[in-house]
Every structure is written in C-alpha cells, then in structure tokens.
Protein backbone atom coordinates (compact mmCIF):
# COMPACT_ATOMS: atom_id res chain seq x y z
CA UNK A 1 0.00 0.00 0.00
CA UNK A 2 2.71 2.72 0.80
CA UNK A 3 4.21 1.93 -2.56
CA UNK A 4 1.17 2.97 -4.29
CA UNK A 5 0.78 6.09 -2.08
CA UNK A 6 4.42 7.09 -2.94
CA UNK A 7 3.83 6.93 -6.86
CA UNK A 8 0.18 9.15 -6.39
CA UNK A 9 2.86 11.50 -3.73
CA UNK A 10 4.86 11.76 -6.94
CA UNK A 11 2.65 12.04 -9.75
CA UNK A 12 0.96 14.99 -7.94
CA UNK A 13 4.63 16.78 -8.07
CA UNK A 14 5.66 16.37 -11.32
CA UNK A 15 2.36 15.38 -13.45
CA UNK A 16 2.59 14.53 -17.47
CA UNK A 17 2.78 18.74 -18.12
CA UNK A 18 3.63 21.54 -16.84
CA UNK A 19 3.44 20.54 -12.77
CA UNK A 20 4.33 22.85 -10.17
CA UNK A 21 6.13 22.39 -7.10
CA UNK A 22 5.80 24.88 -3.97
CA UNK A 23 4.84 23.80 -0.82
CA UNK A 24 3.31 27.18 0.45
CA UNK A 25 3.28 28.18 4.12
CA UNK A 26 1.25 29.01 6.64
CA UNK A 27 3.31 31.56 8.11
CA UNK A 28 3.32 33.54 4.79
CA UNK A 29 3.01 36.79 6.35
CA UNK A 30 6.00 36.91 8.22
CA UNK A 31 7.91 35.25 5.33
CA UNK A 32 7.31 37.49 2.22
CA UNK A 33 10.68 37.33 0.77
CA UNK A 34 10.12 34.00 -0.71
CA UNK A 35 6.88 34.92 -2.50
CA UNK A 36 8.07 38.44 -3.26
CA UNK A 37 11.97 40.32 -3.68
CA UNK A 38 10.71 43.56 -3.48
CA UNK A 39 10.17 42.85 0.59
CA UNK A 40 14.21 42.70 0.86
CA UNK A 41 15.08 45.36 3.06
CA UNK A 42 11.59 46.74 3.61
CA UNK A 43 12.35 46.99 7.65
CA UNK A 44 15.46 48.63 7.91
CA UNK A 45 17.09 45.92 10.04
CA UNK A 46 18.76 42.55 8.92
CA UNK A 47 15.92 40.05 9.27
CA UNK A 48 16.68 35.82 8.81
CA UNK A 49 13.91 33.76 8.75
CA UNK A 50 14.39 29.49 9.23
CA UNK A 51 10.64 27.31 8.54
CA UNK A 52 10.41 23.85 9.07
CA UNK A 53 6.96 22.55 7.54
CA UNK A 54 5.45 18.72 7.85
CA UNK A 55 2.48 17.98 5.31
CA UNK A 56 0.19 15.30 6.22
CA UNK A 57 1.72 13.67 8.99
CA UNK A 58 1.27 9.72 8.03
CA UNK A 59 0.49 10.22 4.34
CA UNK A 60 4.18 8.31 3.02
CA UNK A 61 6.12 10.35 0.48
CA UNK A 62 4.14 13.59 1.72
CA UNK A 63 6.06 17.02 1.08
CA UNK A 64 8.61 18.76 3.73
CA UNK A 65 9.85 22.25 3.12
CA UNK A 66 12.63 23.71 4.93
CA UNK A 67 12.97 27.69 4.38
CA UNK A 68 15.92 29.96 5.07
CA UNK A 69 16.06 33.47 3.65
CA UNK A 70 17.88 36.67 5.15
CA UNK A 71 17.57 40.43 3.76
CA UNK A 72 19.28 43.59 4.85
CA UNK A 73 19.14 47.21 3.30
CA UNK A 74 22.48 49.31 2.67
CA UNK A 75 22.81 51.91 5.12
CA UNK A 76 21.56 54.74 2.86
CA UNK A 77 18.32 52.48 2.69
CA UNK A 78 17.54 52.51 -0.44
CA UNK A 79 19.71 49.76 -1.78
CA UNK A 80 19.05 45.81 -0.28
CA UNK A 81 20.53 42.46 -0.53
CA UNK A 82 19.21 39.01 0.57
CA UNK A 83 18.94 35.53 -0.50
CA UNK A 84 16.30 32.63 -0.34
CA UNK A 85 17.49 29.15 -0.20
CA UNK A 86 14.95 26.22 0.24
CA UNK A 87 14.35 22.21 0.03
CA UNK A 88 11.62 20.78 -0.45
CA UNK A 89 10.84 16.82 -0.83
CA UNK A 90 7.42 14.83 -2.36
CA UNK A 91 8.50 11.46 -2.38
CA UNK A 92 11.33 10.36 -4.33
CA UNK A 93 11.66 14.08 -5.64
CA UNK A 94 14.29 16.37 -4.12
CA UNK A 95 14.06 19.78 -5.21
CA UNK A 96 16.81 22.71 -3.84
CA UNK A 97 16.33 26.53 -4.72
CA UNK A 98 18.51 29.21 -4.67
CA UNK A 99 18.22 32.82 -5.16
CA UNK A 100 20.39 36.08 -4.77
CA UNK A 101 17.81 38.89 -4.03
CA UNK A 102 18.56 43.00 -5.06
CA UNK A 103 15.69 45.38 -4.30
CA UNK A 104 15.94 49.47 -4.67
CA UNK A 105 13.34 51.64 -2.27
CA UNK A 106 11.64 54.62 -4.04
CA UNK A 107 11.03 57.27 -1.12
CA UNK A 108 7.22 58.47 -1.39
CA UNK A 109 6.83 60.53 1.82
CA UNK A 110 4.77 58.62 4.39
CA UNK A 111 5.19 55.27 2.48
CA UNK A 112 7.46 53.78 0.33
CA UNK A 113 7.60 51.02 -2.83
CA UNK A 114 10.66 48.58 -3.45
CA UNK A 115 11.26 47.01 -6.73
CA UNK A 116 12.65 43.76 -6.16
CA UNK A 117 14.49 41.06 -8.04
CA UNK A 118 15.84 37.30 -7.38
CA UNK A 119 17.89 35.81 -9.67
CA UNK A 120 19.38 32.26 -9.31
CA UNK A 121 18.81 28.27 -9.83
CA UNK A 122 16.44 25.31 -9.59
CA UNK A 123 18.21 21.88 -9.21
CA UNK A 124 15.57 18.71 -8.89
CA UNK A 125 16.56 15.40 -8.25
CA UNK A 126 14.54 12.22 -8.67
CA UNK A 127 15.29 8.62 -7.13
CA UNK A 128 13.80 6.28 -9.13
CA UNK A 129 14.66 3.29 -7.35
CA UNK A 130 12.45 4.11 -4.57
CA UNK A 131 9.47 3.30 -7.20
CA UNK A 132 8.64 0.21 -7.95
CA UNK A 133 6.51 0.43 -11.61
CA UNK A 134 4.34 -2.27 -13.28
CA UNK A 135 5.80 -2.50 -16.45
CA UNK A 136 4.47 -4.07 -20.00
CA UNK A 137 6.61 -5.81 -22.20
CA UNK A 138 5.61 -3.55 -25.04
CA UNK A 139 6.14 -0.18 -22.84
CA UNK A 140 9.53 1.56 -22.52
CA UNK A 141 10.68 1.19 -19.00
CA UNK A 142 11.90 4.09 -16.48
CA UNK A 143 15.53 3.67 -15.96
CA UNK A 144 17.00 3.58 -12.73
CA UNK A 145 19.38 5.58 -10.00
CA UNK A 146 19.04 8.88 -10.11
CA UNK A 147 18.04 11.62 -12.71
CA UNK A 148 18.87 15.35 -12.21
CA UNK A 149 17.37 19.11 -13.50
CA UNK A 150 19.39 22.66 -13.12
CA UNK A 151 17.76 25.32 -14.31
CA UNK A 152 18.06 28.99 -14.18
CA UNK A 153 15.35 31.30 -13.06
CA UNK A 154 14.40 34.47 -11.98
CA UNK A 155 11.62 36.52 -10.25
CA UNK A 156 10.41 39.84 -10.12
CA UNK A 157 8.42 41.85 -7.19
CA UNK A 158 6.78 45.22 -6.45
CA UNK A 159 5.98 46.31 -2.84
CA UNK A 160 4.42 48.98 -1.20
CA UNK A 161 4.19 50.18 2.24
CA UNK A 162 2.92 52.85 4.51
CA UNK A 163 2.27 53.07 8.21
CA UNK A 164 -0.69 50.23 8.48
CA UNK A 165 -0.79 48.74 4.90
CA UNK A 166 1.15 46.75 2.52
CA UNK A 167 0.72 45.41 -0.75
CA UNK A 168 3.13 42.85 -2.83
CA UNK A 169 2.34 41.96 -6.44
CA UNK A 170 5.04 39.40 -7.68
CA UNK A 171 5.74 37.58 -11.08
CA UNK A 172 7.95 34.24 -10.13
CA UNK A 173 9.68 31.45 -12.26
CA UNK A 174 9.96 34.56 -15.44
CA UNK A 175 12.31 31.55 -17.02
CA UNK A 176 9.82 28.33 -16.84
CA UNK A 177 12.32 25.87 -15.89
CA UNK A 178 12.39 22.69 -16.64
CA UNK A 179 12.28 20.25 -13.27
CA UNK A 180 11.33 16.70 -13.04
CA UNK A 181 13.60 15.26 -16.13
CA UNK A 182 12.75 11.07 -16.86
CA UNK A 183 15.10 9.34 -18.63
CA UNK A 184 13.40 6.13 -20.84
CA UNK A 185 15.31 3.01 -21.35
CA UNK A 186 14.48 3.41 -24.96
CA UNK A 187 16.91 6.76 -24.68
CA UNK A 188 13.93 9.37 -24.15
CA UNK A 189 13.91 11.97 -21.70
CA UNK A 190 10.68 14.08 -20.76
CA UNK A 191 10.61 16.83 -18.45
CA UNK A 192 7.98 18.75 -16.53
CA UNK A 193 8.48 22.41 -16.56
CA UNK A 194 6.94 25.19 -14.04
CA UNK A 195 4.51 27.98 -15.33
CA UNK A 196 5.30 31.48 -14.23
CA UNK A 197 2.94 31.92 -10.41
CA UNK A 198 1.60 35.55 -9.87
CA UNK A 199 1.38 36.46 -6.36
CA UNK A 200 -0.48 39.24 -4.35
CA UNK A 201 0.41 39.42 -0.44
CA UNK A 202 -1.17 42.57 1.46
CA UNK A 203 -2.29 43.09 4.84
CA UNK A 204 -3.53 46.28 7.39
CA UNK A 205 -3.22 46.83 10.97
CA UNK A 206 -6.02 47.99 13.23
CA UNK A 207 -4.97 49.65 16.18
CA UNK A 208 -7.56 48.21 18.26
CA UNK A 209 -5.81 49.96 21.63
CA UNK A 210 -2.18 50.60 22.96
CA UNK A 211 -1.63 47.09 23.55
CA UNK A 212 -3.55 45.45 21.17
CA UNK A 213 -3.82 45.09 17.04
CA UNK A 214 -6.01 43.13 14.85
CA UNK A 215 -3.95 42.11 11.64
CA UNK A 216 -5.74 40.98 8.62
CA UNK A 217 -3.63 39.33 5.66
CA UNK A 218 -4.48 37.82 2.49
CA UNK A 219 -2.38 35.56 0.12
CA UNK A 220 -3.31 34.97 -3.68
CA UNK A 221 -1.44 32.78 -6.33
CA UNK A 222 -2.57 32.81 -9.58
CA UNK A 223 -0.82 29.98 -12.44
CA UNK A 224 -2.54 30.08 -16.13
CA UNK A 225 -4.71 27.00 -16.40
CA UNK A 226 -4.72 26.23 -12.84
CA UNK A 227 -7.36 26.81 -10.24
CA UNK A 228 -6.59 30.22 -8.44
CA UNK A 229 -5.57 29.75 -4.35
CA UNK A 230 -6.16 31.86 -1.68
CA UNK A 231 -5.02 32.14 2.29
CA UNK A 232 -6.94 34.54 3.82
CA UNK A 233 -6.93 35.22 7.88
CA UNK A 234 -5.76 37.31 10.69
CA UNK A 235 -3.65 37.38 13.47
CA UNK A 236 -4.30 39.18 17.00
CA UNK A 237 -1.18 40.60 18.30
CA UNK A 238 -0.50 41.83 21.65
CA UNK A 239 2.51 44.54 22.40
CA UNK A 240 3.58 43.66 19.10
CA UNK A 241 5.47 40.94 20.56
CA UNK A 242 2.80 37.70 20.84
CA UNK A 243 0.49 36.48 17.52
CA UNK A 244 -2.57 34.31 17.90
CA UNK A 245 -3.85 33.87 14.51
CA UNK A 246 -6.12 31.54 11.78
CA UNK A 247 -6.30 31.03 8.22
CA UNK A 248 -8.21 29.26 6.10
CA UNK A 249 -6.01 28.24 2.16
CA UNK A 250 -8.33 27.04 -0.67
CA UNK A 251 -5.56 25.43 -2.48
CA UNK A 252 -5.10 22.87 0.22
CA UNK A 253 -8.78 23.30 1.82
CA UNK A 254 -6.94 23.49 4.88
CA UNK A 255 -7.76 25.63 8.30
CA UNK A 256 -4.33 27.04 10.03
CA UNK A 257 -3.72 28.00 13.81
CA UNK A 258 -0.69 30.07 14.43
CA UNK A 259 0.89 31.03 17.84
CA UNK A 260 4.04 33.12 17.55
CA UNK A 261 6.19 34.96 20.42
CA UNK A 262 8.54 37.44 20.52
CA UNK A 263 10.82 35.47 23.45
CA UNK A 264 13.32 38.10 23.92
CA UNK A 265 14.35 41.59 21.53
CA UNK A 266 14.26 40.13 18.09
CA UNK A 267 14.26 36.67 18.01
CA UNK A 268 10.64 35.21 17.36
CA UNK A 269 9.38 31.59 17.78
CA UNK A 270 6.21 30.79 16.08
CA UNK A 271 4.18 27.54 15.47
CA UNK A 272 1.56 26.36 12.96
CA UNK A 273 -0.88 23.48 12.97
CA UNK A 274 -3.16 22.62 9.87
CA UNK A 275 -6.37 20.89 9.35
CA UNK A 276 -7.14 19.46 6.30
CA UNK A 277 -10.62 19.18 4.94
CA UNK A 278 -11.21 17.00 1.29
CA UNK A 279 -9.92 13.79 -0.39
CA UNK A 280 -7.07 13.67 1.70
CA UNK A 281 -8.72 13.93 5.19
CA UNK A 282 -9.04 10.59 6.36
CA UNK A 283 -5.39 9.42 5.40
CA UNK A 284 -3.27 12.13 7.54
CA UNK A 285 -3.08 13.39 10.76
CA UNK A 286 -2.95 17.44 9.61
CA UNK A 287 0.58 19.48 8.93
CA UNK A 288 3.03 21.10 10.93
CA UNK A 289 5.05 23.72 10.46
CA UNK A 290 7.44 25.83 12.86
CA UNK A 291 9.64 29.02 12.07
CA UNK A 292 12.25 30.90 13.49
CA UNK A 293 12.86 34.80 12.88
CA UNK A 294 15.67 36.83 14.36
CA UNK A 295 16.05 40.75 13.56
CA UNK A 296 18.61 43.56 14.70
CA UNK A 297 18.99 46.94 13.77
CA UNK A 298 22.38 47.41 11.61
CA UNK A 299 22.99 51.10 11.22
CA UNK A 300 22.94 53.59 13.78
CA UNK A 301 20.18 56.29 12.68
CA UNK A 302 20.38 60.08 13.61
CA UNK A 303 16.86 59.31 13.96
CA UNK A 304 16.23 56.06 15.38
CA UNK A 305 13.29 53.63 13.84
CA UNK A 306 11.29 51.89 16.33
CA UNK A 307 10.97 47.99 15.52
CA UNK A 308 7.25 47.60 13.80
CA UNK A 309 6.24 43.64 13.94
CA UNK A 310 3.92 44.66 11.82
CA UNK A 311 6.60 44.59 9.24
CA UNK A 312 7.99 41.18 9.96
C-alpha cells in the first residue's frame, strides 16, 4: 500500500505537463521574501527567517519544506541584498532553490515602494529506485538511479508600504524551468516544466488599543490554467510581541492555527498546525510547520526607527 501512495505522492509533483512544485506556508506573512523580492530590506534591520513545515503527517512520500532566507538594506536604505534558499521533498523528488535577491526603495513621503528582483537556480533530483513500476513488455521502461534538473530562473516583485498597509504583487519562475527530467530506457527523456505563479500578499493593521492590534492578511497565487488559491486570515497581536492567529487556504482546503512569540528583543518563535478538509482527510493526521525569525537593527540612525512587527 505505501508503494502505491508514494507513486500518487509523486505524480501529484511532477504530473505529465507543466506541474508545479511549492509547498506554500502558513506563516506567509511573516515570510514574504520567498513569495516576493521587493520585501528585501523593507524593515530597515537585517531580518533571517528558518521554517520547518510537515504535510500530512502519516500520508508516506508527503512534502517537507525547509525555508531559510535573510535580507538587509544598505545603510543609505535605499539599496538591499538578501537571498532565499529552500528544500523541499514529495516522495522520491528532491528539489533545492537558490536565489540572490537586489531590491531598490523609491522614497514616497509617508510610504514607500521597493522594486525587487531574485535571480538564481532550480536543481531537482529524482530517485527512481524508490518506485517500484508495473511494467508491460511492449512499454519503454523508467531507468534507474538517479536523474537530475538545473535550471536557471528568476523573479520579479513590487511592494508597497505605509504606516498600516502593505501590498506585494510578484511575477515568479519569469524563465519556466524545466524540473522533473525522466530518462526512458528506450533513450527518451521528458521533463515537466513550471509555469510562471503571480502572487499578491497585502495586509492592514487595526490599532484596536495601545496594547492590542487586529492584523488581517491575504495571500493569492494565480498559475494560467490552474485553479486560483487563496489564504486569507488574521492574526491578534498583543505589544507587538505575541500572535494568535487563523487562516483558512483554498488550495489545500486546509484551516491554520498560528501562535508566535517574541521570546526576547528580536528573536521570534512561532508555530503552525493545519487541518485538512477533502480527499485527503481521512489518510493524515494534519501538517506542521514551525519558524524561526531573528532581527537587529544594523545602522545607527540620527533618527532612530522603532521595531514595527507589523513589518515582519
């Protein structure tokens, strides 16, 4: 039986055309530089981000995502630097990104938009021996070992922000790399190959008193052909230093619960657990997924910013 559940695991990755891979997160808010290089240097302090994210906890061959990233403006501000680097495994699949991430800031008073872009490569590995295929004389046979993609890519990202709002619109895979390459004994090779993914992140914060803030955010990911997603939810925040929030994503008809804390000056701890509604329901145990966020100031300002979470 796991066999079988491995080869559906795998299918659903890499598909006859076109698939996509991208486990997304629940924590998206406080990880925008992955969906979006314009957010690179947005705060005015180095920020590094680590998540750690479990999908269907007894499904075999389910996806696992590990997510660093760290961004830091120059110390004019308007110039940023960062990169993204992240795993992610469905099945036999073993896919590793890497980005270097630029972004400029364009001063507009009370608010400000960065221009963002990532540039960098997509390297997928498949191990083929951990399938076992029913094969027909008359069909050409996977081969064996292992088969391997590198690609180049790049993504581009806009970004706005003012005191209580923000607004990302992001263009990602510009290049359509190929992933997923199959090598036939006959001599063949196929590969999948990823559609460019448009993304919208925004969110506002209501200043519901001195110590407390309710923080709506929304998430959308739009891929031609494919069904449009959406994360929507909020988070209440407390002293800007403790999150309770939920979510609810369409793509994965799933319903997120997020506690985050702010255990001592800028290094955060948050924790996510998913429930999954559908097809899938009654053959996992829901997803976990836990992050890690430390932030310091870098530059000594004549005029000193104070830390906004509602940045981060």
């Amino acid at each position: 039986m796991k066999k079988y559940l491995l080869i559906l695991a795998f299918l659903a990755a890499t598909g006859a055309t076109h698939a996509q891979l991208g486990t997304p997160l629940s924590q998206y808010s406080g990880n925008q530089l992955i969906y979006n290089p314009g957010y690179a240097g947005t705060q005015d302090l180095f920020s590094a981000n680590l998540s750690i994210r479990r999908l269907w906890i007894g499904l075999p061959g389910a996806p696992n995502l590990i997510s660093l990233n760290a961004h830091a403006p120059f110390q004019t501000e308007r110039h940023a630097l960062g990169f993204v680097y992240q795993r992610e495994e469905w099945g036999p699949m073993i896919g590793h990104i890497v980005y270097a991430n630029y972004a400029y800031k364009i001063d507009l008073g009370n608010s400000f938009l960065s221009l963002g872009l990532q540039a960098g490569f997509l390297n997928n590995v498949i191990d083929w021996d951990k399938i076992d295929f029913v094969t027909h004389p008359n069909d050409p046979g996977l081969g064996k070992g292992r088969t391997a993609t590198t690609s180049p890519d790049i993504n581009f990202g806009a970004y706005y922000h003012s005191q209580n709002f923000y607004l990302g619109l992001s263009a990602k895979h510009l290049t359509m790399p190929k992933f997923g390459r199959i090598k036939m004994d006959n001599g063949e090779e196929w590969y999948s190959q990823k559609r460019i993914q448009y993304f919208m992140i925004g969110g506002y914060n209501f200043a519901l008193s001195e110590e407390w803030d309710l923080r709506p955010e929304l998430l959308v990911r739009y891929i031609n052909t494919m069904p449009t997603t959406v994360g929507a939810g909020a988070n209440v925040v407390y002293l800007n230093r403790f999150f309770l929030g939920a979510a609810f994503h369409t793509g994965q008809k799933s319903l997120s619960f997020t506690l985050k804390g702010e255990i001592m000056d800028g290094f955060r701890i948050g924790y996510s657990y998913d429930i999954h509604f559908g097809k899938l329901q009654s053959f996992q145990r829901g997803s976990h997924e836990i992050s890690i966020n430390y932030f310091m100031p870098l530059w000594k300002r004549e005029e000193p910013k104070a830390v906004d979470s509602f940045w981060l």
